[in-house]
Protein backbone atom coordinates (compact mmCIF):
# COMPACT_ATOMS: atom_id res chain seq x y z
CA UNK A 1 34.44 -26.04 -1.66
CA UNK A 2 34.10 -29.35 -3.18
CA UNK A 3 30.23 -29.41 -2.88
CA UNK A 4 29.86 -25.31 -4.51
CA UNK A 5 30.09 -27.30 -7.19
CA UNK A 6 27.41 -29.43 -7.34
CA UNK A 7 24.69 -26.90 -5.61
CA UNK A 8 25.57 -23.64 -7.65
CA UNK A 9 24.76 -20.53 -6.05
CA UNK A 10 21.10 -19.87 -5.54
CA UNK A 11 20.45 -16.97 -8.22
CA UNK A 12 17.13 -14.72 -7.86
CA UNK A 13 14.28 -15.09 -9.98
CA UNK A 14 12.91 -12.57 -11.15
CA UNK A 15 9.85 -10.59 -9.68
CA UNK A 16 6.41 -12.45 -10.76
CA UNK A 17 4.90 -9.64 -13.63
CA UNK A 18 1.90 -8.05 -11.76
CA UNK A 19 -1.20 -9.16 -14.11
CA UNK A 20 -4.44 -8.28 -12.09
CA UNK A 21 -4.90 -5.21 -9.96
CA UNK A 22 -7.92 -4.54 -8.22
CA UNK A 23 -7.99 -0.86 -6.48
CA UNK A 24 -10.27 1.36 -4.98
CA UNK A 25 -9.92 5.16 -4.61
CA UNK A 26 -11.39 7.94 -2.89
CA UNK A 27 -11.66 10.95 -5.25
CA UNK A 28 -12.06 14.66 -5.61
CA UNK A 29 -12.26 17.04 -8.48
CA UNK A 30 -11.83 20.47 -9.04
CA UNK A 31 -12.38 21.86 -12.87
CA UNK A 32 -13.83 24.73 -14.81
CA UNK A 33 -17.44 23.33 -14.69
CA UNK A 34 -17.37 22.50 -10.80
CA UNK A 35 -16.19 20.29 -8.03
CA UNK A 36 -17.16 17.04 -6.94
CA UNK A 37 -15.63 13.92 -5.27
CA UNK A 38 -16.85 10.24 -4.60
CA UNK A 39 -15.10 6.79 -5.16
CA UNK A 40 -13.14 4.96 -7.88
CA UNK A 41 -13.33 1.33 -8.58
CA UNK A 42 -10.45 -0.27 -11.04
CA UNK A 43 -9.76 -3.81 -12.19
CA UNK A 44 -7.48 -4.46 -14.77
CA UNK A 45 -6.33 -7.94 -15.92
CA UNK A 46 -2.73 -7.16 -18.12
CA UNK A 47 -3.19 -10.72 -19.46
CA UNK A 48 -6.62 -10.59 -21.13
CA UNK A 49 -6.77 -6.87 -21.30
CA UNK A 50 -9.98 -6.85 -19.02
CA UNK A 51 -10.62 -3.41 -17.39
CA UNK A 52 -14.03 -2.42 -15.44
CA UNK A 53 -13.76 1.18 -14.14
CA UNK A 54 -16.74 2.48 -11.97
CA UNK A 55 -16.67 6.15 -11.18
CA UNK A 56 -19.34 7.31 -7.88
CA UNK A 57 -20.16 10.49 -6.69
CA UNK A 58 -23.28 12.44 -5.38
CA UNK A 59 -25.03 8.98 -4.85
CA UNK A 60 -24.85 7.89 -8.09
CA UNK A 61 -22.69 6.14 -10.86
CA UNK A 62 -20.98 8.59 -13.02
CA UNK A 63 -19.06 6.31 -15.11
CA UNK A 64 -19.40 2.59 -16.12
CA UNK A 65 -16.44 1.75 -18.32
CA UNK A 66 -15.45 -1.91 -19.22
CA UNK A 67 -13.96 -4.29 -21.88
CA UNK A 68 -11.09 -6.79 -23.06
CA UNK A 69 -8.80 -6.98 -25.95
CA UNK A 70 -11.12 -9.14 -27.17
CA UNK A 71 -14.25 -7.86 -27.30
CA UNK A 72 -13.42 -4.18 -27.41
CA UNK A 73 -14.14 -1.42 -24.52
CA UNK A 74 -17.56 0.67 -23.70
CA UNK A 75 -17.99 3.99 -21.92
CA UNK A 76 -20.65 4.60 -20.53
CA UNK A 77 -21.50 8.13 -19.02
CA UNK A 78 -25.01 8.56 -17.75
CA UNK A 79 -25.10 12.30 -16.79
CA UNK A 80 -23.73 13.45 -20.75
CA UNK A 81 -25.87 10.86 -22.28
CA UNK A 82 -22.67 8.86 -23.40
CA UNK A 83 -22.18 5.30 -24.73
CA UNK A 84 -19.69 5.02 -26.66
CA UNK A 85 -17.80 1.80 -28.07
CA UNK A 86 -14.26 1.77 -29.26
CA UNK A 87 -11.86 -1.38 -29.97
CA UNK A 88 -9.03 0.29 -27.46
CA UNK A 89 -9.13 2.42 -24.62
CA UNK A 90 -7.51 5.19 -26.57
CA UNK A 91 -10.57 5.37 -28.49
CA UNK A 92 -12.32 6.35 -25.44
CA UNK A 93 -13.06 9.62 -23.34
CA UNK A 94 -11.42 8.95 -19.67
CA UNK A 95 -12.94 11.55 -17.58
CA UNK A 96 -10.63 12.33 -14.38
CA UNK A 97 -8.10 10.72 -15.65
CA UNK A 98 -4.90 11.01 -18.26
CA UNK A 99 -5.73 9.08 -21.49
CA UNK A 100 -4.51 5.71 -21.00
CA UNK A 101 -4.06 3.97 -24.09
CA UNK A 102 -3.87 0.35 -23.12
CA UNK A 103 -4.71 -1.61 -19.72
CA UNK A 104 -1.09 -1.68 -19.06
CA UNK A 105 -0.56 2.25 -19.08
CA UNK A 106 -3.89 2.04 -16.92
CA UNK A 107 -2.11 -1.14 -14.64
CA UNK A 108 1.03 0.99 -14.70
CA UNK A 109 -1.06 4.23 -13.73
CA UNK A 110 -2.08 2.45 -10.28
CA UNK A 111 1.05 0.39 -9.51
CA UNK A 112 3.75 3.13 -9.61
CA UNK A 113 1.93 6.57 -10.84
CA UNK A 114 3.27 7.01 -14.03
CA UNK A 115 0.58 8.56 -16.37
CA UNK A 116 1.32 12.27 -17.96
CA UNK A 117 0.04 14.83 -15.63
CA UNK A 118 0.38 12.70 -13.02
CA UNK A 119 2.23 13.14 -9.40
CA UNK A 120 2.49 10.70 -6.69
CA UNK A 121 2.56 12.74 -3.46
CA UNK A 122 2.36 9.93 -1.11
CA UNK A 123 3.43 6.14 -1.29
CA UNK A 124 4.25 2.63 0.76
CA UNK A 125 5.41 -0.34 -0.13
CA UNK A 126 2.81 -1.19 -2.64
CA UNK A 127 2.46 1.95 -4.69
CA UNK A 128 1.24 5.27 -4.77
CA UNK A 129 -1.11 6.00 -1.69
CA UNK A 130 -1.92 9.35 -3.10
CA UNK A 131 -1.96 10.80 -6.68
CA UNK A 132 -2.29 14.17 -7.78
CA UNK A 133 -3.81 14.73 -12.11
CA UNK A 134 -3.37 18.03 -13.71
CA UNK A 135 -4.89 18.40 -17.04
CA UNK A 136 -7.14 19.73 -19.00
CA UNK A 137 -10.96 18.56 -20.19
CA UNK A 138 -12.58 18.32 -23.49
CA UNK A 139 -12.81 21.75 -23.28
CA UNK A 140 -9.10 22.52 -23.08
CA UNK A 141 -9.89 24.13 -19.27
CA UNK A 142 -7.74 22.52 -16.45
CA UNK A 143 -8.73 20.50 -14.36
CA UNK A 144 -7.15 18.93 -11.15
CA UNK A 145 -7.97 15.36 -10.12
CA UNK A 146 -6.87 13.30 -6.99
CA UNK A 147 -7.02 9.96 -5.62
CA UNK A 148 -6.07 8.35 -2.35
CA UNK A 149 -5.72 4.95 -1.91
CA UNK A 150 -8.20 2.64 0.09
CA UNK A 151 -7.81 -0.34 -0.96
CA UNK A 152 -5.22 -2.28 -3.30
CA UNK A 153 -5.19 -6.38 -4.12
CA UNK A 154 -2.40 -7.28 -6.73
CA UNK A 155 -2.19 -10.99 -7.78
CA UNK A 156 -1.31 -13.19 -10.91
């Protein structure tokens, strides 16, 4: 009893903030104007705001987005003839994907599948394995979007 008091209890610290998250996803689409699937890349970096998201699919890159806080975000959409610049990633289109306003909604979107429209259906220890997206496009026509899982690396 005597020495409790000298070595108080051990208390818990608390779980190290997740800051990068590199994923990778295997895709598929289903929407108005067709079908489609292929792979998703994702890094995002919570501390500087970094994201790099690289949409394939029929042997070719679809999508090219990346940015920081810092320097501001670019889209870049070959297919639609898209390049567009914007100083957040609300200010962006995010095809296949809920509108994610800041890297964290995106960092959140990946680590526990919270996004609007968005379902986990599957999920381990890490995080979602599989989501499901249900929303609409730029046309206001639904569209249904989902990802499973290959790969995951989450660090500080």
């Amino acid at each position: 009893m005597l020495l409790m008091a000298f070595f108080p209890a051990a208390v818990e610290a608390p779980a190290p903030k997740i800051e990068i998250v590199r994923a990778q996803y295997s895709w598929g689409y289903l929407g108005n104007d067709g079908e489609g699937k292929g792979t998703l890349t994702v890094l995002v970096d919570a501390a500087t705001g970094q994201v790099v998201l690289e949409l394939h699919g029929l042997g070719e890159r679809l999508m090219l987005l990346e940015g920081d806080r810092a320097k501001g975000y670019r889209v870049q959409i070959p297919r639609q003839k898209l390049d567009e610049t914007a100083p957040d990633l609300g200010g962006l289109p995010l095809p296949f994907l809920p509108q994610t306003n800041t890297p964290e909604a995106l960092r959140m979107l990946i680590t526990s599948g919270t996004g609007p429209g968005v379902k986990v259906t599957k999920k381990d220890a890490k995080g979602p394995i599989k989501l499901k997206y249900q929303g609409k496009d730029d046309f206001g026509k639904e569209v249904l979007v989902w990802l499973v899982r290959t790969r995951l690396d989450v660090g500080n």
